[in-house]
PDB file of N, CA and C in Angstrom:
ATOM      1  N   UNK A   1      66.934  79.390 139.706  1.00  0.00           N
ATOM      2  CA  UNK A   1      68.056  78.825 138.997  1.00  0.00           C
ATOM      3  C   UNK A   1      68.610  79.808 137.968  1.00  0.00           C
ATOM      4  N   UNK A   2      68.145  80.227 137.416  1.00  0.00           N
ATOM      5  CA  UNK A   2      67.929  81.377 136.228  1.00  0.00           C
ATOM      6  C   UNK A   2      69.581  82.504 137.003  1.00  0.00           C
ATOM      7  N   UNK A   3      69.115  82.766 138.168  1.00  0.00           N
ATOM      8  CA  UNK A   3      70.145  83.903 138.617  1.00  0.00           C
ATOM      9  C   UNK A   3      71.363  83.848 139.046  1.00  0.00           C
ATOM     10  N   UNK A   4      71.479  82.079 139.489  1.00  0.00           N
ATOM     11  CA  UNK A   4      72.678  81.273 139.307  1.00  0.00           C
ATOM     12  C   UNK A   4      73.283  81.223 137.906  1.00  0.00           C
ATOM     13  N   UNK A   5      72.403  80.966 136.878  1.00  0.00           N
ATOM     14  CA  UNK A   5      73.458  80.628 135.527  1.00  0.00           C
ATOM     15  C   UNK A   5      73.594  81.904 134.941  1.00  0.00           C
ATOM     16  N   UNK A   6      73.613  83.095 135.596  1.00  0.00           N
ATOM     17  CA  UNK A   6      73.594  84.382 135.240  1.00  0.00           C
ATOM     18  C   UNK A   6      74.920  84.525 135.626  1.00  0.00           C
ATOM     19  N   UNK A   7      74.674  84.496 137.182  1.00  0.00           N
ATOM     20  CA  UNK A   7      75.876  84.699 138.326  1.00  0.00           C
ATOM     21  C   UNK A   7      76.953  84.325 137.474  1.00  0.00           C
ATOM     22  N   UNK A   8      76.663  82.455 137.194  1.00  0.00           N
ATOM     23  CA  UNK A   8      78.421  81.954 136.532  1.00  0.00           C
ATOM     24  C   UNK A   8      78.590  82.267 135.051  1.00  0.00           C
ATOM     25  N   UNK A   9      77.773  82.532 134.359  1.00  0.00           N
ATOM     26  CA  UNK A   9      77.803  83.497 133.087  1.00  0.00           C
ATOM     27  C   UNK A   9      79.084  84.577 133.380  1.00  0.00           C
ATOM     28  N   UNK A  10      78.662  85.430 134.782  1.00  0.00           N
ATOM     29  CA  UNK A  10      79.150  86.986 134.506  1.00  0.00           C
ATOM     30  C   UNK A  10      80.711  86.730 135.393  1.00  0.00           C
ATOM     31  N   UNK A  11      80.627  85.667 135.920  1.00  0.00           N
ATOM     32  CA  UNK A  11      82.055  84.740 136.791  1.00  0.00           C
ATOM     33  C   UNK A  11      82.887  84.464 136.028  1.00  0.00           C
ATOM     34  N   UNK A  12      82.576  83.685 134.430  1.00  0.00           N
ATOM     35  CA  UNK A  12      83.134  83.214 133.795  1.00  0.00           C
ATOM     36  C   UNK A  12      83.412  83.826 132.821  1.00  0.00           C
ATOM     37  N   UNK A  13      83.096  85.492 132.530  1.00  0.00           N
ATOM     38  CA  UNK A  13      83.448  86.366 131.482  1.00  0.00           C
ATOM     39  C   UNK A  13      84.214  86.710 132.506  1.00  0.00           C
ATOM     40  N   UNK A  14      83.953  87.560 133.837  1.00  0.00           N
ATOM     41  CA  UNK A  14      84.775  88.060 134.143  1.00  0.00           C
ATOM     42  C   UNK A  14      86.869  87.257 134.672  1.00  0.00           C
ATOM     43  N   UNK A  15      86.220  86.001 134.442  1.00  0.00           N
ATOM     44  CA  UNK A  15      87.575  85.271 134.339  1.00  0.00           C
ATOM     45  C   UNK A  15      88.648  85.237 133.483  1.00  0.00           C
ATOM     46  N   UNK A  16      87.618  84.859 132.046  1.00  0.00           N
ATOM     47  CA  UNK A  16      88.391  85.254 130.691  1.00  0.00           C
ATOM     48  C   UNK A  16      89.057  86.183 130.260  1.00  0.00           C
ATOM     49  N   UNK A  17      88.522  87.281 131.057  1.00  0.00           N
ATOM     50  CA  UNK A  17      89.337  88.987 131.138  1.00  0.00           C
ATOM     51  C   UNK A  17      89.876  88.842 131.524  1.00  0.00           C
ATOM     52  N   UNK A  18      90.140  88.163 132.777  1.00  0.00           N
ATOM     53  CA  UNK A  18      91.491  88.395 133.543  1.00  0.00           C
ATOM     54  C   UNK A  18      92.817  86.963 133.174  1.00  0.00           C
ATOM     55  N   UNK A  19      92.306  86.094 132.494  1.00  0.00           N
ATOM     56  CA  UNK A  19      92.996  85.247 131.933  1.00  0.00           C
ATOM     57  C   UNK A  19      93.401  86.126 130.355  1.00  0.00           C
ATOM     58  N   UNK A  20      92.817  86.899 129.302  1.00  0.00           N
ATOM     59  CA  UNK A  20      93.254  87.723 128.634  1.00  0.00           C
ATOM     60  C   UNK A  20      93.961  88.509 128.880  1.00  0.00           C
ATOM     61  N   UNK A  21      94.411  89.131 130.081  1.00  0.00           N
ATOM     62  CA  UNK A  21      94.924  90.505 130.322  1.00  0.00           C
ATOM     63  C   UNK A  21      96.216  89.597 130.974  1.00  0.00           C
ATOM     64  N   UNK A  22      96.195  88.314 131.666  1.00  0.00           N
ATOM     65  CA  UNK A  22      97.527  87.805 131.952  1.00  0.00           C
ATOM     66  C   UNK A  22      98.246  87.744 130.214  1.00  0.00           C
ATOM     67  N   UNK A  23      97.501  87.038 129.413  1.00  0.00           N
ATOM     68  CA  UNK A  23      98.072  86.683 128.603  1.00  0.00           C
ATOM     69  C   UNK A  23      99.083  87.603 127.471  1.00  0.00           C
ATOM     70  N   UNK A  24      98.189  88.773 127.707  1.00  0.00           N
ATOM     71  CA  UNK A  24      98.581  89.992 126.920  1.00  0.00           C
ATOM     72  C   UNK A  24     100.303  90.368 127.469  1.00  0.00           C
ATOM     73  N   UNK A  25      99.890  90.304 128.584  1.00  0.00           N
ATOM     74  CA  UNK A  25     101.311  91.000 129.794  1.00  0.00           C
ATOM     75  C   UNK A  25     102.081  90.255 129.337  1.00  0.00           C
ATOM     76  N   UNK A  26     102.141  88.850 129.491  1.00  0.00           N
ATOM     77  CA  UNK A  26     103.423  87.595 129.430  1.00  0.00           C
ATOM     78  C   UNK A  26     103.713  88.341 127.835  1.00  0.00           C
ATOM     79  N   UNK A  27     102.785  88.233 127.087  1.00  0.00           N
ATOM     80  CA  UNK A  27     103.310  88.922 125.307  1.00  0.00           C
ATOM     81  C   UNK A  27     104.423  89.776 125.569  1.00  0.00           C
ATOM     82  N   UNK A  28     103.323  91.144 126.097  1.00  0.00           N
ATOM     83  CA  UNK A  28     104.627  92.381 126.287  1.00  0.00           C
ATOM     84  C   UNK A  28     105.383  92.046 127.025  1.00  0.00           C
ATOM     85  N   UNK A  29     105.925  91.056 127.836  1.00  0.00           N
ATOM     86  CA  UNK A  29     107.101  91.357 128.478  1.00  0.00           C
ATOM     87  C   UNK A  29     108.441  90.294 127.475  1.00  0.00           C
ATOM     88  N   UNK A  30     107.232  89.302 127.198  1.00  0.00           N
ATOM     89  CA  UNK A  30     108.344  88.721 125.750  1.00  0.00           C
ATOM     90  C   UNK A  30     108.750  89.567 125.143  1.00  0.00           C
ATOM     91  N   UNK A  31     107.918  90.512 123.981  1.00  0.00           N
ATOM     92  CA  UNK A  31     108.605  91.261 123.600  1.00  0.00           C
ATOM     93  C   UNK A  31     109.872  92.445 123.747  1.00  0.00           C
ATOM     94  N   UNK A  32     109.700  93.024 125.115  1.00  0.00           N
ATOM     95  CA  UNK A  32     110.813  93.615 125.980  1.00  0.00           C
ATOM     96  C   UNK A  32     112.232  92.825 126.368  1.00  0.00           C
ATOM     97  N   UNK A  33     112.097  91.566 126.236  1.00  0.00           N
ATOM     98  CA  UNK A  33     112.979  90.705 126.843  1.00  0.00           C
ATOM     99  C   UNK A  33     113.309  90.215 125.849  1.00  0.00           C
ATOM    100  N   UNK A  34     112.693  90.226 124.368  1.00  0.00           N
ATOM    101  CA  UNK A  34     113.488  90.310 123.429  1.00  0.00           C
ATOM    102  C   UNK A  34     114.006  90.941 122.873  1.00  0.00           C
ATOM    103  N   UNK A  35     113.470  92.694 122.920  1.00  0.00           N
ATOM    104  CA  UNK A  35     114.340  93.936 122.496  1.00  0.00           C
ATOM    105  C   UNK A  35     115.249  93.942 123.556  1.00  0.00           C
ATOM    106  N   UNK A  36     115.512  93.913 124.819  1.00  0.00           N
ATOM    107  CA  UNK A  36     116.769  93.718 125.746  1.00  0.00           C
ATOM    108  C   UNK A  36     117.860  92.842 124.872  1.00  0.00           C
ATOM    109  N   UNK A  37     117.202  91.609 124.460  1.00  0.00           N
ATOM    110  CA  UNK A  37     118.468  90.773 124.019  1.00  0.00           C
ATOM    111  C   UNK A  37     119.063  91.382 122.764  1.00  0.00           C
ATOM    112  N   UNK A  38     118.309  91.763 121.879  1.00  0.00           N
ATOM    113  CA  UNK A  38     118.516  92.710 121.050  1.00  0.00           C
ATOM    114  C   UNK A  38     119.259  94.027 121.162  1.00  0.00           C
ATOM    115  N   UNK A  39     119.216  94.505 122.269  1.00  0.00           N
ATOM    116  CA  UNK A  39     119.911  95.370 122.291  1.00  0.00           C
ATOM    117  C   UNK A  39     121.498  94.606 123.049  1.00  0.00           C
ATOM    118  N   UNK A  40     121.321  94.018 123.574  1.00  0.00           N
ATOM    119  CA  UNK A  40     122.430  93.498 124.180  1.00  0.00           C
ATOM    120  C   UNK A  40     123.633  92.644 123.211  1.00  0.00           C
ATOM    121  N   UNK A  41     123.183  92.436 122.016  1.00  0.00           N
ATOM    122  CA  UNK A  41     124.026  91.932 121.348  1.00  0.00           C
ATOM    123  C   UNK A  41     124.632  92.851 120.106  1.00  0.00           C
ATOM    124  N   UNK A  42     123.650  93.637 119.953  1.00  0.00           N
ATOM    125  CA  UNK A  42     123.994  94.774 119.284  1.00  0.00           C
ATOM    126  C   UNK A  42     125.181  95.582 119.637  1.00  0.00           C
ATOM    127  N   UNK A  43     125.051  95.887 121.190  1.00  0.00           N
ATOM    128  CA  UNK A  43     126.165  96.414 121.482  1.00  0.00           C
ATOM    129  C   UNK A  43     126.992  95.532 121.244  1.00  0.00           C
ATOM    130  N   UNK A  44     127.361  94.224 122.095  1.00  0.00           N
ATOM    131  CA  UNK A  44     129.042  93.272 121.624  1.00  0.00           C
ATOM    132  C   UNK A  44     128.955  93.475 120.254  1.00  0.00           C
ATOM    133  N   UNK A  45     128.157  93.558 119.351  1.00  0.00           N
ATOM    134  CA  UNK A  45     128.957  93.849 117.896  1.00  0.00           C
ATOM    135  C   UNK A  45     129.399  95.122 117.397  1.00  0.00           C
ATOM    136  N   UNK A  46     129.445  96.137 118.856  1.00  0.00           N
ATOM    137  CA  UNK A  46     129.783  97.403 118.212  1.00  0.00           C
ATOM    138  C   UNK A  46     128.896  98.351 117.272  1.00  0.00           C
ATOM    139  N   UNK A  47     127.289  97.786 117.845  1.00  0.00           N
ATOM    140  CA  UNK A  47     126.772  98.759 116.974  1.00  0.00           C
ATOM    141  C   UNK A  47     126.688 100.386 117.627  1.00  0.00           C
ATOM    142  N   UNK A  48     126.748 101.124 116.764  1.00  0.00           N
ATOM    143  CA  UNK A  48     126.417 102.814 117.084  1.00  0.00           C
ATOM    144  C   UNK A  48     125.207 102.919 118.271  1.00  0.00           C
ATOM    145  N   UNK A  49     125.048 103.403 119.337  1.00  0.00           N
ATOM    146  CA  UNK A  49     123.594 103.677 119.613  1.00  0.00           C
ATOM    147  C   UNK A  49     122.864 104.474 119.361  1.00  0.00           C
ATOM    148  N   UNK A  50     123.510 105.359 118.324  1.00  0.00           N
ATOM    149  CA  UNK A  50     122.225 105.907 117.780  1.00  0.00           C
ATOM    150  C   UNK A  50     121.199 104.934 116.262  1.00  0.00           C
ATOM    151  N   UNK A  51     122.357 103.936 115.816  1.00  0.00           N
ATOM    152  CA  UNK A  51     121.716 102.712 115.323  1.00  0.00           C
ATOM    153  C   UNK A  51     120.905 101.796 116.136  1.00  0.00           C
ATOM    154  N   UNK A  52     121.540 101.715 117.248  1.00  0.00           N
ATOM    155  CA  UNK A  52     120.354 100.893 117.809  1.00  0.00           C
ATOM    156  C   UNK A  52     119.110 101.570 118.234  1.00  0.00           C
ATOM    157  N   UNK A  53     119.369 102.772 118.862  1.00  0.00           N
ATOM    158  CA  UNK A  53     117.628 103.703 118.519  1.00  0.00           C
ATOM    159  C   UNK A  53     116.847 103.760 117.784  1.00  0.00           C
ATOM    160  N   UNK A  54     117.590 103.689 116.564  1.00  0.00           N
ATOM    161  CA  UNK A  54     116.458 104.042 115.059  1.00  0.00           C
ATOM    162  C   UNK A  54     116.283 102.647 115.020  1.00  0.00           C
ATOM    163  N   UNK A  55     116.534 101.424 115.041  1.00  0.00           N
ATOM    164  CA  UNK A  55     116.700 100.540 114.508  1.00  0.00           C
ATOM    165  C   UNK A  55     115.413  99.315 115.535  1.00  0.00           C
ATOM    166  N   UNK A  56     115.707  99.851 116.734  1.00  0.00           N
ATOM    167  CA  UNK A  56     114.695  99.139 117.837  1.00  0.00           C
ATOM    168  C   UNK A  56     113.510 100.510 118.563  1.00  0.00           C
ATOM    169  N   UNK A  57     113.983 101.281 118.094  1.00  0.00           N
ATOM    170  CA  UNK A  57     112.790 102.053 118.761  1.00  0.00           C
ATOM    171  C   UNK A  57     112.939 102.272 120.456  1.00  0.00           C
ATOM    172  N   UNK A  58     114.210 102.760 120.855  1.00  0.00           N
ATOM    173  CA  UNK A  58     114.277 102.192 122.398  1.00  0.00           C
ATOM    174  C   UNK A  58     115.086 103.935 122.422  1.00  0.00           C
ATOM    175  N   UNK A  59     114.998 104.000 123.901  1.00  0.00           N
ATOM    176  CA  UNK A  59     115.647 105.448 124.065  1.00  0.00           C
ATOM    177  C   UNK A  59     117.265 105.106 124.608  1.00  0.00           C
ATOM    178  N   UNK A  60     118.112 106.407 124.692  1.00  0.00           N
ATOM    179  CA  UNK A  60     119.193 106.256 124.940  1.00  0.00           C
ATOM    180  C   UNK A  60     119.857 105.944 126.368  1.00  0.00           C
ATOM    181  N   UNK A  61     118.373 106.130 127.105  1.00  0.00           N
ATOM    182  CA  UNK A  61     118.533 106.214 128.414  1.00  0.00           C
ATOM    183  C   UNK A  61     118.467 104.172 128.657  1.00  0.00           C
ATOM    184  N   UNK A  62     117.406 103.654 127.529  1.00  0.00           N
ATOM    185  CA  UNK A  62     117.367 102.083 128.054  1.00  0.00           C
ATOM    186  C   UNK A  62     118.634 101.536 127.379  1.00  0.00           C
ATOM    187  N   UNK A  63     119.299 102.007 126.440  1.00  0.00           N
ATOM    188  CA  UNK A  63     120.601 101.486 126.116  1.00  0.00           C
ATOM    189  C   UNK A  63     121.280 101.633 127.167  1.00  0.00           C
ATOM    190  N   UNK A  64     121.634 102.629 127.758  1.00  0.00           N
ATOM    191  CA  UNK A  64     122.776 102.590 128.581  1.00  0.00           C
ATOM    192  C   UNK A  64     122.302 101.906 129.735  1.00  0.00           C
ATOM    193  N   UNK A  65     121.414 101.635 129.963  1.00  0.00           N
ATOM    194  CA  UNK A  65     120.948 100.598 131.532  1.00  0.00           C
ATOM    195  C   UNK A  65     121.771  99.330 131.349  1.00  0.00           C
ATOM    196  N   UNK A  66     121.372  98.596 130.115  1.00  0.00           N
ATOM    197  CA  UNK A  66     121.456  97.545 129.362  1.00  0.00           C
ATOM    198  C   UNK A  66     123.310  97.425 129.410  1.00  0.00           C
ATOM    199  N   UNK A  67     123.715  98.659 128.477  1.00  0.00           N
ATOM    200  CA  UNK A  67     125.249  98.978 128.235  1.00  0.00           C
ATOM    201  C   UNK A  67     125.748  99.173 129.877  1.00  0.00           C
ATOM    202  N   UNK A  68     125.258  99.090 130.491  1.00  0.00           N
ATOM    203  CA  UNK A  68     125.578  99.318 132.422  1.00  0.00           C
ATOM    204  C   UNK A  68     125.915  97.853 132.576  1.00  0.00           C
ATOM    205  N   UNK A  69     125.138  97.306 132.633  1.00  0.00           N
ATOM    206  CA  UNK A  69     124.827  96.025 133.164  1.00  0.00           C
ATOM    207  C   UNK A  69     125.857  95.198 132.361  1.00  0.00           C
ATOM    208  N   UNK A  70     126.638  95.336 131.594  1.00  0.00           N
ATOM    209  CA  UNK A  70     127.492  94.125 130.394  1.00  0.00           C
ATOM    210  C   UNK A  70     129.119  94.679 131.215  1.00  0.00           C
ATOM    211  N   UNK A  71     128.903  95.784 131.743  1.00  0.00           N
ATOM    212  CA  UNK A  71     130.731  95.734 131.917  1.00  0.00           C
ATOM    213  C   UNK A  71     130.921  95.345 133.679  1.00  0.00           C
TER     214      UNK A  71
END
């Protein structure tokens, strides 16, 4: 019995990892999908992009994807 409650011991850590590591992802991609919106409104207000670089930490290359996609 002993090597069974081992077994689901090392089943049930190794689950939690992988239920942690979903959870982490869904985070970062919130956060991305909120610097997107962020950047996306920034531009309709006419901000500079070199303000929105310093300001979000994003390169000039993901502005203009973003600035692609609005016209």
């Amino acid at each position: 019995m002993q090597v069974n409650a081992k077994l689901q011991n090392l089943m049930m850590k190794a689950e939690n990892k992988g239920i942690e590591k979903g959870i982490e992802k869904g985070r970062e991609e919130g956060r991305e999908e909120e610097k997107t919106n962020m950047i996306f409104h920034m531009l309709k207000e006419k901000f500079d992009v070199k303000t929105i670089m310093r300001a979000l930490n994003v390169s000039e290359e993901t502005i203009n994807k973003i600035k692609a996609t609005m016209q």
